[in-house]
PDB file of N, CA and C in Angstrom:
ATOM      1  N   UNK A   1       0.852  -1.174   0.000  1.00  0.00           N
ATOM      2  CA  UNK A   1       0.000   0.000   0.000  1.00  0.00           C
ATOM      3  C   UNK A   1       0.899   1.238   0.000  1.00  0.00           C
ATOM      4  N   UNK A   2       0.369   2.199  -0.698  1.00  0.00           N
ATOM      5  CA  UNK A   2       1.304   3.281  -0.991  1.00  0.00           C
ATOM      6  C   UNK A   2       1.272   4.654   0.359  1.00  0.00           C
ATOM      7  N   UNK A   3       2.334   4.666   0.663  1.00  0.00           N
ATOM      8  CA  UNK A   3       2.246   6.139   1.708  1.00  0.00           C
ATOM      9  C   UNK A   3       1.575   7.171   1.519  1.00  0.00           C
ATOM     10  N   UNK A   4       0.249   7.898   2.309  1.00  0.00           N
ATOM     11  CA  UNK A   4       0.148   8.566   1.967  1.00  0.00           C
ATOM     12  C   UNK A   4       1.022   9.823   2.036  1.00  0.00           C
ATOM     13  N   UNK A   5       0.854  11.182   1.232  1.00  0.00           N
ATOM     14  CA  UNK A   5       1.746  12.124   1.226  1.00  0.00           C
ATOM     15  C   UNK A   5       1.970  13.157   2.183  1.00  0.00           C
ATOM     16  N   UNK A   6       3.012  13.373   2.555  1.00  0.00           N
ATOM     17  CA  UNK A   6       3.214  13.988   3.318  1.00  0.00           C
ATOM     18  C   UNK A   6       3.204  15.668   3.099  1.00  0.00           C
ATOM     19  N   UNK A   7       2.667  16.532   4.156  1.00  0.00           N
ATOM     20  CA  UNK A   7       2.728  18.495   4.058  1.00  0.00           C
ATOM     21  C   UNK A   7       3.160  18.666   5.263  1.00  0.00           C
ATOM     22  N   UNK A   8       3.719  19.655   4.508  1.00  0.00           N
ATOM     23  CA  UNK A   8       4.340  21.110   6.068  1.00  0.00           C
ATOM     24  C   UNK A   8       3.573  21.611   6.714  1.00  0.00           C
ATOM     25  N   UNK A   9       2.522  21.902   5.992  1.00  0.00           N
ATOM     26  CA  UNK A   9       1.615  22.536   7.173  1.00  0.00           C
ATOM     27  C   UNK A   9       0.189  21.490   7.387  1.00  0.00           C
ATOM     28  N   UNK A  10      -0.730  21.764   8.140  1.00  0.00           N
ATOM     29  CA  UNK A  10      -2.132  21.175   8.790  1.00  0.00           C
ATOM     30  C   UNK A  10      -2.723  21.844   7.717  1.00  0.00           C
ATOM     31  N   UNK A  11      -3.637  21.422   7.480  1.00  0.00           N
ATOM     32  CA  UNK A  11      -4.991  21.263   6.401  1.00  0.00           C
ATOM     33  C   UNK A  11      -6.073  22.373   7.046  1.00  0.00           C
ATOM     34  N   UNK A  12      -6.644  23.208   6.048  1.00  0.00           N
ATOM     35  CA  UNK A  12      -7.696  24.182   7.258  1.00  0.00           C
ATOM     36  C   UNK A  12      -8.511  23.322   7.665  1.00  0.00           C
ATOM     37  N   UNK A  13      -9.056  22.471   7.020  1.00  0.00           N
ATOM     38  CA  UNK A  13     -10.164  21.201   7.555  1.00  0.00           C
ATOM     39  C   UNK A  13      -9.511  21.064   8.853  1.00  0.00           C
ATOM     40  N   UNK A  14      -8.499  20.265   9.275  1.00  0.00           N
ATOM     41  CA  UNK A  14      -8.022  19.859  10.804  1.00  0.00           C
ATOM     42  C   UNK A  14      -7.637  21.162  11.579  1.00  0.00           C
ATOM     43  N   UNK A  15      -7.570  21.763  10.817  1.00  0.00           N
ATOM     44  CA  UNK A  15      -7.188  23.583  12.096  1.00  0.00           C
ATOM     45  C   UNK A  15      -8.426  23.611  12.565  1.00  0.00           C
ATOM     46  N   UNK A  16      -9.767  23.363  12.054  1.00  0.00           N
ATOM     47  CA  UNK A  16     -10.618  23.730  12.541  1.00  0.00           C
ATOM     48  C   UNK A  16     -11.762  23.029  13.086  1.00  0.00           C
ATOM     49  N   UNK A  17     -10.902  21.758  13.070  1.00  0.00           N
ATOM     50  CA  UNK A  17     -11.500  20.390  13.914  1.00  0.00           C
ATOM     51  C   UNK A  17     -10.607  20.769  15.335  1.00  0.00           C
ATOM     52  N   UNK A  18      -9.631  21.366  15.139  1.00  0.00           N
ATOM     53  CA  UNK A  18      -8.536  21.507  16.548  1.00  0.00           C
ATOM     54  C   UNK A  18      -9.440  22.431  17.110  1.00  0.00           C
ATOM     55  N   UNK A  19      -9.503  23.893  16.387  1.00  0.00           N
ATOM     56  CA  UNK A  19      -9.474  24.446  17.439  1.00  0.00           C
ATOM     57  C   UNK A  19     -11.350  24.497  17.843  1.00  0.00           C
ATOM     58  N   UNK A  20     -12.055  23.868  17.291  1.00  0.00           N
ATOM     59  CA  UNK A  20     -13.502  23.506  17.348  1.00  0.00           C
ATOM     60  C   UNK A  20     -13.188  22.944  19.273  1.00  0.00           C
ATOM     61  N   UNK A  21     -12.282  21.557  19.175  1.00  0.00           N
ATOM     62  CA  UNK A  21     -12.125  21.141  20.470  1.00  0.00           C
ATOM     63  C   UNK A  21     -11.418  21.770  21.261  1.00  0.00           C
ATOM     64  N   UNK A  22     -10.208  22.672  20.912  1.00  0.00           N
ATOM     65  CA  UNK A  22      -9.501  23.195  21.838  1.00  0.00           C
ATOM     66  C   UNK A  22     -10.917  24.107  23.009  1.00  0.00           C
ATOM     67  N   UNK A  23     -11.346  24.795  22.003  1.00  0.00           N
ATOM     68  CA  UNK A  23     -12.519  25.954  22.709  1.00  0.00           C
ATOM     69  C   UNK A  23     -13.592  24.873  23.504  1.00  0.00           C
ATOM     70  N   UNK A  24     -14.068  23.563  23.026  1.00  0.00           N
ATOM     71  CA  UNK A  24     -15.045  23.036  24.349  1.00  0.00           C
ATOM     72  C   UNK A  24     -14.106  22.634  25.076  1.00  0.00           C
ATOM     73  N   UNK A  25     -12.743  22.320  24.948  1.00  0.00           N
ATOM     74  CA  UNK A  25     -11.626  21.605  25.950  1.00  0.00           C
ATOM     75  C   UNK A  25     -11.482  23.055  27.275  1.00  0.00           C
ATOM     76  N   UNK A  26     -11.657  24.061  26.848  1.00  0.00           N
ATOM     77  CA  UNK A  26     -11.503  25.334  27.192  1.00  0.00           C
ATOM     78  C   UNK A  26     -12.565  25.706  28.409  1.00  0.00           C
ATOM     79  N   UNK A  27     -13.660  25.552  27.677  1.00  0.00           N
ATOM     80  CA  UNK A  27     -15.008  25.609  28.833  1.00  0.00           C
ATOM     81  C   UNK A  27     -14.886  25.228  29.459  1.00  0.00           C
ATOM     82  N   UNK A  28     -15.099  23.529  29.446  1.00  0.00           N
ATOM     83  CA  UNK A  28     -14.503  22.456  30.293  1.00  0.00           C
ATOM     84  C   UNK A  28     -14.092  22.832  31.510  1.00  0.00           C
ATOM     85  N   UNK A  29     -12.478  22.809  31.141  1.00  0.00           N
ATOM     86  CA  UNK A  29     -11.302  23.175  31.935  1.00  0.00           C
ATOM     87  C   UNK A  29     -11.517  24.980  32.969  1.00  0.00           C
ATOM     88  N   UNK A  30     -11.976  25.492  31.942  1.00  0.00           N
ATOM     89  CA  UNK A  30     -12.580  27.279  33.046  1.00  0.00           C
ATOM     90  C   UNK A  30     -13.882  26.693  33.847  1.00  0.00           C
ATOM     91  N   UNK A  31     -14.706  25.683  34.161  1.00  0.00           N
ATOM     92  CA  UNK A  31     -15.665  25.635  34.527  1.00  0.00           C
ATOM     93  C   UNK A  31     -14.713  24.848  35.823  1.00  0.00           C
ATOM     94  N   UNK A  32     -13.994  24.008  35.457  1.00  0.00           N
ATOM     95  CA  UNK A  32     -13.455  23.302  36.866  1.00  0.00           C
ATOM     96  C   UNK A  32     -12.613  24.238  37.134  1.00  0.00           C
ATOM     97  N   UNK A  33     -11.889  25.077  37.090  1.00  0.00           N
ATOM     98  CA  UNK A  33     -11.012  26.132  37.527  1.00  0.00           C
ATOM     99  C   UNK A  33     -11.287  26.873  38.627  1.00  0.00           C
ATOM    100  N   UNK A  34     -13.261  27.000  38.480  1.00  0.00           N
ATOM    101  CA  UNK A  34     -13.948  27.678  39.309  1.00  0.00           C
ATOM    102  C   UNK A  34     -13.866  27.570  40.785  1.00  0.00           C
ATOM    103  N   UNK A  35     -13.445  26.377  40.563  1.00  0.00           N
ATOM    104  CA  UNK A  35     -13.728  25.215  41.818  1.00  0.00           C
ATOM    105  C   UNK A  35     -12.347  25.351  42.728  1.00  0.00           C
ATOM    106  N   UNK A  36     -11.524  25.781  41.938  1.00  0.00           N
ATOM    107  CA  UNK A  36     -10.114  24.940  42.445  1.00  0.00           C
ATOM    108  C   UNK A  36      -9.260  26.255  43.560  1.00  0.00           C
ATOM    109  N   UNK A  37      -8.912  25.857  44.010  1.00  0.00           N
ATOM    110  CA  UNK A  37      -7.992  27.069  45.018  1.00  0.00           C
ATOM    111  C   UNK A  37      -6.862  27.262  44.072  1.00  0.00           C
ATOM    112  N   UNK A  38      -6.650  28.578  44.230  1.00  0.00           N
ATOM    113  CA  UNK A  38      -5.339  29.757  42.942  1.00  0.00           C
ATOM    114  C   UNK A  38      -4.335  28.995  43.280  1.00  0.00           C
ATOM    115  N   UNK A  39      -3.664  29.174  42.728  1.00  0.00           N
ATOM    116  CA  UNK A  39      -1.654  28.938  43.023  1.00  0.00           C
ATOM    117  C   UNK A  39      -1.888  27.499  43.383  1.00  0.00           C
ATOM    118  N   UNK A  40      -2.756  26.448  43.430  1.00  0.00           N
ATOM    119  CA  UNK A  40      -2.147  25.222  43.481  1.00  0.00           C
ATOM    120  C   UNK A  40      -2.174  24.416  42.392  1.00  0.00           C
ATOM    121  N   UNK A  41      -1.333  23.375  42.302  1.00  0.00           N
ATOM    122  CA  UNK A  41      -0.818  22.382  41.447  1.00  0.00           C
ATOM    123  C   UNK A  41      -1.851  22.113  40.239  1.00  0.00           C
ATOM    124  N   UNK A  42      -3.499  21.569  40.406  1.00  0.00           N
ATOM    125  CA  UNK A  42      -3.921  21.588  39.594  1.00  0.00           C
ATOM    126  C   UNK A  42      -5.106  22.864  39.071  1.00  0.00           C
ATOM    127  N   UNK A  43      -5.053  24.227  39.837  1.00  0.00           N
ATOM    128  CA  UNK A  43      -5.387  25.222  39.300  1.00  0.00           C
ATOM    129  C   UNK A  43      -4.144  25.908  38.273  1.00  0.00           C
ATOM    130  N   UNK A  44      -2.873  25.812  38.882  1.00  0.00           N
ATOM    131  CA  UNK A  44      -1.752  25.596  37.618  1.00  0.00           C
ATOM    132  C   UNK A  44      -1.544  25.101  36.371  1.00  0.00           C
ATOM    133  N   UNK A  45      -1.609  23.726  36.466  1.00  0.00           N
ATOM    134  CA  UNK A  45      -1.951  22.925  35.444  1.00  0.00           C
ATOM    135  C   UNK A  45      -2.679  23.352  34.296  1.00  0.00           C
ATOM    136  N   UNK A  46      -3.706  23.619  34.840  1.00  0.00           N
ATOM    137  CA  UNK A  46      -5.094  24.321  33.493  1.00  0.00           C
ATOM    138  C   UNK A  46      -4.628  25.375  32.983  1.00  0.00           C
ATOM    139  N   UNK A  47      -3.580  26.268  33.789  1.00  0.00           N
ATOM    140  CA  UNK A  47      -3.450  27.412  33.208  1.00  0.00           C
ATOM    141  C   UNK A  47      -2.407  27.506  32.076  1.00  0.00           C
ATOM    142  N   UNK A  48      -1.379  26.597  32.219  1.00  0.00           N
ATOM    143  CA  UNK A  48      -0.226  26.090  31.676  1.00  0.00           C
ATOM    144  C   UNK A  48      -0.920  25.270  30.278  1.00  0.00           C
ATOM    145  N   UNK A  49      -1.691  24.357  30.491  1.00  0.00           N
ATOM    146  CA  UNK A  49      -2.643  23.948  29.454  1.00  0.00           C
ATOM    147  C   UNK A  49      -3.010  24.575  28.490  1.00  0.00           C
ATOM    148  N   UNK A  50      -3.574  25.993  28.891  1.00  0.00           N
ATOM    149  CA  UNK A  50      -4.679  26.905  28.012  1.00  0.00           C
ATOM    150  C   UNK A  50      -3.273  27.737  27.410  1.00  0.00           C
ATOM    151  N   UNK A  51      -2.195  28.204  28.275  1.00  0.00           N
ATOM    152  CA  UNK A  51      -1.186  28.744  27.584  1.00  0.00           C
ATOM    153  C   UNK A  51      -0.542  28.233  26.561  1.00  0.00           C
ATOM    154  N   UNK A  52      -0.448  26.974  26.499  1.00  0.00           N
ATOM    155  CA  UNK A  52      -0.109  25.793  25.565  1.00  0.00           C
ATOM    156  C   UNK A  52      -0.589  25.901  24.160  1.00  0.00           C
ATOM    157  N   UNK A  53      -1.797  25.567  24.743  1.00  0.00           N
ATOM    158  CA  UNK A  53      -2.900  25.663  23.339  1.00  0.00           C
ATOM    159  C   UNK A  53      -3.389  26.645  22.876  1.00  0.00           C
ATOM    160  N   UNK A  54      -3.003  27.692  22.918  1.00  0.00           N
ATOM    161  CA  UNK A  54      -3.121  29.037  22.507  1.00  0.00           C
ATOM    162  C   UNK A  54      -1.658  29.318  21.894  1.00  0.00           C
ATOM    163  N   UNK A  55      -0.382  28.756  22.099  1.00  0.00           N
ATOM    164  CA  UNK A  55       0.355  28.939  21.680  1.00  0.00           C
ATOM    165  C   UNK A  55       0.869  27.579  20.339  1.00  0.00           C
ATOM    166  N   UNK A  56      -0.297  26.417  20.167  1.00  0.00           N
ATOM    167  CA  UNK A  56      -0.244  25.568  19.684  1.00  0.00           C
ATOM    168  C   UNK A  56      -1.369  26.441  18.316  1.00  0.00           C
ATOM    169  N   UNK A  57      -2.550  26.813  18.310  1.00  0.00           N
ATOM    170  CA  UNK A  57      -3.001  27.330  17.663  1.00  0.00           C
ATOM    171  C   UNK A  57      -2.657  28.404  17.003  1.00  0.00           C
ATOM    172  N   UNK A  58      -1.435  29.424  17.238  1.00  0.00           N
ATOM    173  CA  UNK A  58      -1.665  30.337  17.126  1.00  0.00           C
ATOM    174  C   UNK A  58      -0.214  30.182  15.910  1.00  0.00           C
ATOM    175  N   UNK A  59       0.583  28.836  16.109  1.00  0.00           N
ATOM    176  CA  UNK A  59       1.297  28.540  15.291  1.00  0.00           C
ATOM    177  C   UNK A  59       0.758  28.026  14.035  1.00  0.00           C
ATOM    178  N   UNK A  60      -0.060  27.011  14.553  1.00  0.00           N
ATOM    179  CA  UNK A  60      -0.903  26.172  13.165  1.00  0.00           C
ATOM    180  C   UNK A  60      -1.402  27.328  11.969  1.00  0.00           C
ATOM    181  N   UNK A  61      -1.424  28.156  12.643  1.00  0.00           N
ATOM    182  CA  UNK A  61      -2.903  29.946  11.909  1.00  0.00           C
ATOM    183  C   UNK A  61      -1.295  30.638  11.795  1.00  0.00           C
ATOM    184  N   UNK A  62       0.000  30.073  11.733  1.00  0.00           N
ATOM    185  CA  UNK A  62       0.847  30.968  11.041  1.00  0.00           C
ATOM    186  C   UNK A  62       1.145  32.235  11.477  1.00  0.00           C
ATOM    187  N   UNK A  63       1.276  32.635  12.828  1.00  0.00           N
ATOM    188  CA  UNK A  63       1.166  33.761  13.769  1.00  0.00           C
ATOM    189  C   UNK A  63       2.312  33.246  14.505  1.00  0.00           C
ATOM    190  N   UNK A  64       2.956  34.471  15.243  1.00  0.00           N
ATOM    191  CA  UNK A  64       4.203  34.038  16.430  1.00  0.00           C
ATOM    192  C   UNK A  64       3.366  33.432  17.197  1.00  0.00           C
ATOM    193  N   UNK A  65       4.140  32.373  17.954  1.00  0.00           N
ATOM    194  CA  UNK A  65       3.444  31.737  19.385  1.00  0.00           C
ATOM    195  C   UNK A  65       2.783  32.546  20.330  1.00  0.00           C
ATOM    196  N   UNK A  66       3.163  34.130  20.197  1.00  0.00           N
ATOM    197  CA  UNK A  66       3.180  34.853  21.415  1.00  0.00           C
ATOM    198  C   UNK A  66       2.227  35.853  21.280  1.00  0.00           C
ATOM    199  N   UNK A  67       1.313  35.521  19.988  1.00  0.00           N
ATOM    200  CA  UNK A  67       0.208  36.236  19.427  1.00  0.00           C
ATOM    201  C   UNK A  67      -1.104  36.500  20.757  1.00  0.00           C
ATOM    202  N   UNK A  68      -1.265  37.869  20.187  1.00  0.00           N
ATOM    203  CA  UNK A  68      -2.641  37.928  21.073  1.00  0.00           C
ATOM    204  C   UNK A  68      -3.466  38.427  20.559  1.00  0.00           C
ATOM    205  N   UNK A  69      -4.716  38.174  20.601  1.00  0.00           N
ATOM    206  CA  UNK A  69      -6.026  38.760  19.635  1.00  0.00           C
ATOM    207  C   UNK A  69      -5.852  40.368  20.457  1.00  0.00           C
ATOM    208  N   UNK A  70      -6.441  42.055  19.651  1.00  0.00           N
ATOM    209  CA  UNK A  70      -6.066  42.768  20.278  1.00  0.00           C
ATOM    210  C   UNK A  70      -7.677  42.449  20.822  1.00  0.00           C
ATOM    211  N   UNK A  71      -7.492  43.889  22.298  1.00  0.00           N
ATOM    212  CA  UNK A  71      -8.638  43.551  22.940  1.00  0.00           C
ATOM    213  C   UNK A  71      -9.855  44.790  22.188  1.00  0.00           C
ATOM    214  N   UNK A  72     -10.769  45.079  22.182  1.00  0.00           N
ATOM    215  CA  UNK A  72     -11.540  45.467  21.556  1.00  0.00           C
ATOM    216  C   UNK A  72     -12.823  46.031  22.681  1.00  0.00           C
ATOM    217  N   UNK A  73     -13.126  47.020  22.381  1.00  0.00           N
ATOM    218  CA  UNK A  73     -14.113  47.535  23.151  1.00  0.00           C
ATOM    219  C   UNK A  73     -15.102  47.053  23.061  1.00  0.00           C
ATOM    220  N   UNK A  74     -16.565  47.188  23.560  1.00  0.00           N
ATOM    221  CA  UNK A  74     -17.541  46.416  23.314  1.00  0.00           C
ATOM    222  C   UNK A  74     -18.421  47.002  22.427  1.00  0.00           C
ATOM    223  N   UNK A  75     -17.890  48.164  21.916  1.00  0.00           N
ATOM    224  CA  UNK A  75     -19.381  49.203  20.905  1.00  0.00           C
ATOM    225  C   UNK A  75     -18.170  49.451  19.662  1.00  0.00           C
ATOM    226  N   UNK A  76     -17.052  48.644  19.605  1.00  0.00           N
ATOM    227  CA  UNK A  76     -16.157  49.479  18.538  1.00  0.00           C
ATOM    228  C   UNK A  76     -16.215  48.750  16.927  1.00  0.00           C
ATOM    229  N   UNK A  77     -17.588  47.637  16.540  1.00  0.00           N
ATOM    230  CA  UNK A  77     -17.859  47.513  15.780  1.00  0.00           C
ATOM    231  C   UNK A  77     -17.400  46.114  15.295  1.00  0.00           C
ATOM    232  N   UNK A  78     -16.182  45.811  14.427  1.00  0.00           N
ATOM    233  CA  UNK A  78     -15.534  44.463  13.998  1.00  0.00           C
ATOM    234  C   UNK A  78     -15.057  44.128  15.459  1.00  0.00           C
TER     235      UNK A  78
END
């Protein structure tokens, strides 16, 4: 059987199967966060997580790792 072929980059189809789950992985994870006491081990964890995958996405979408959406007022339109 023949290999399939190999690319450099992810397919928009799977960028947007990722980040479809990254964002319910996201809820998820902020909904138990709620729960958890600050500064310990697994209120850490999640945070280190979400930093992760924000810096995993933000490569796949061809952006520095260290990208940040800007922040935006709430009446300023786009």
């Amino acid at each position: 059987m023949p290999r399939r072929k190999r690319h450099e980059k992810v397919s928009g189809y799977h960028i947007d199967r990722i980040e479809r789950q990254a964002r319910l992985m996201r809820i998820v994870l902020d909904e138990a966060r709620l729960s958890l006491i600050p500064f310990k081990p697994h209120h850490d964890a999640i945070a280190e997580y979400n930093g992760a995958t924000r810096r995993l996405l933000n490569i796949l979408n061809d952006r520095p790792a260290d990208w940040e959406e800007p922040h935006r007022g709430p009446m300023s339109g786009s």
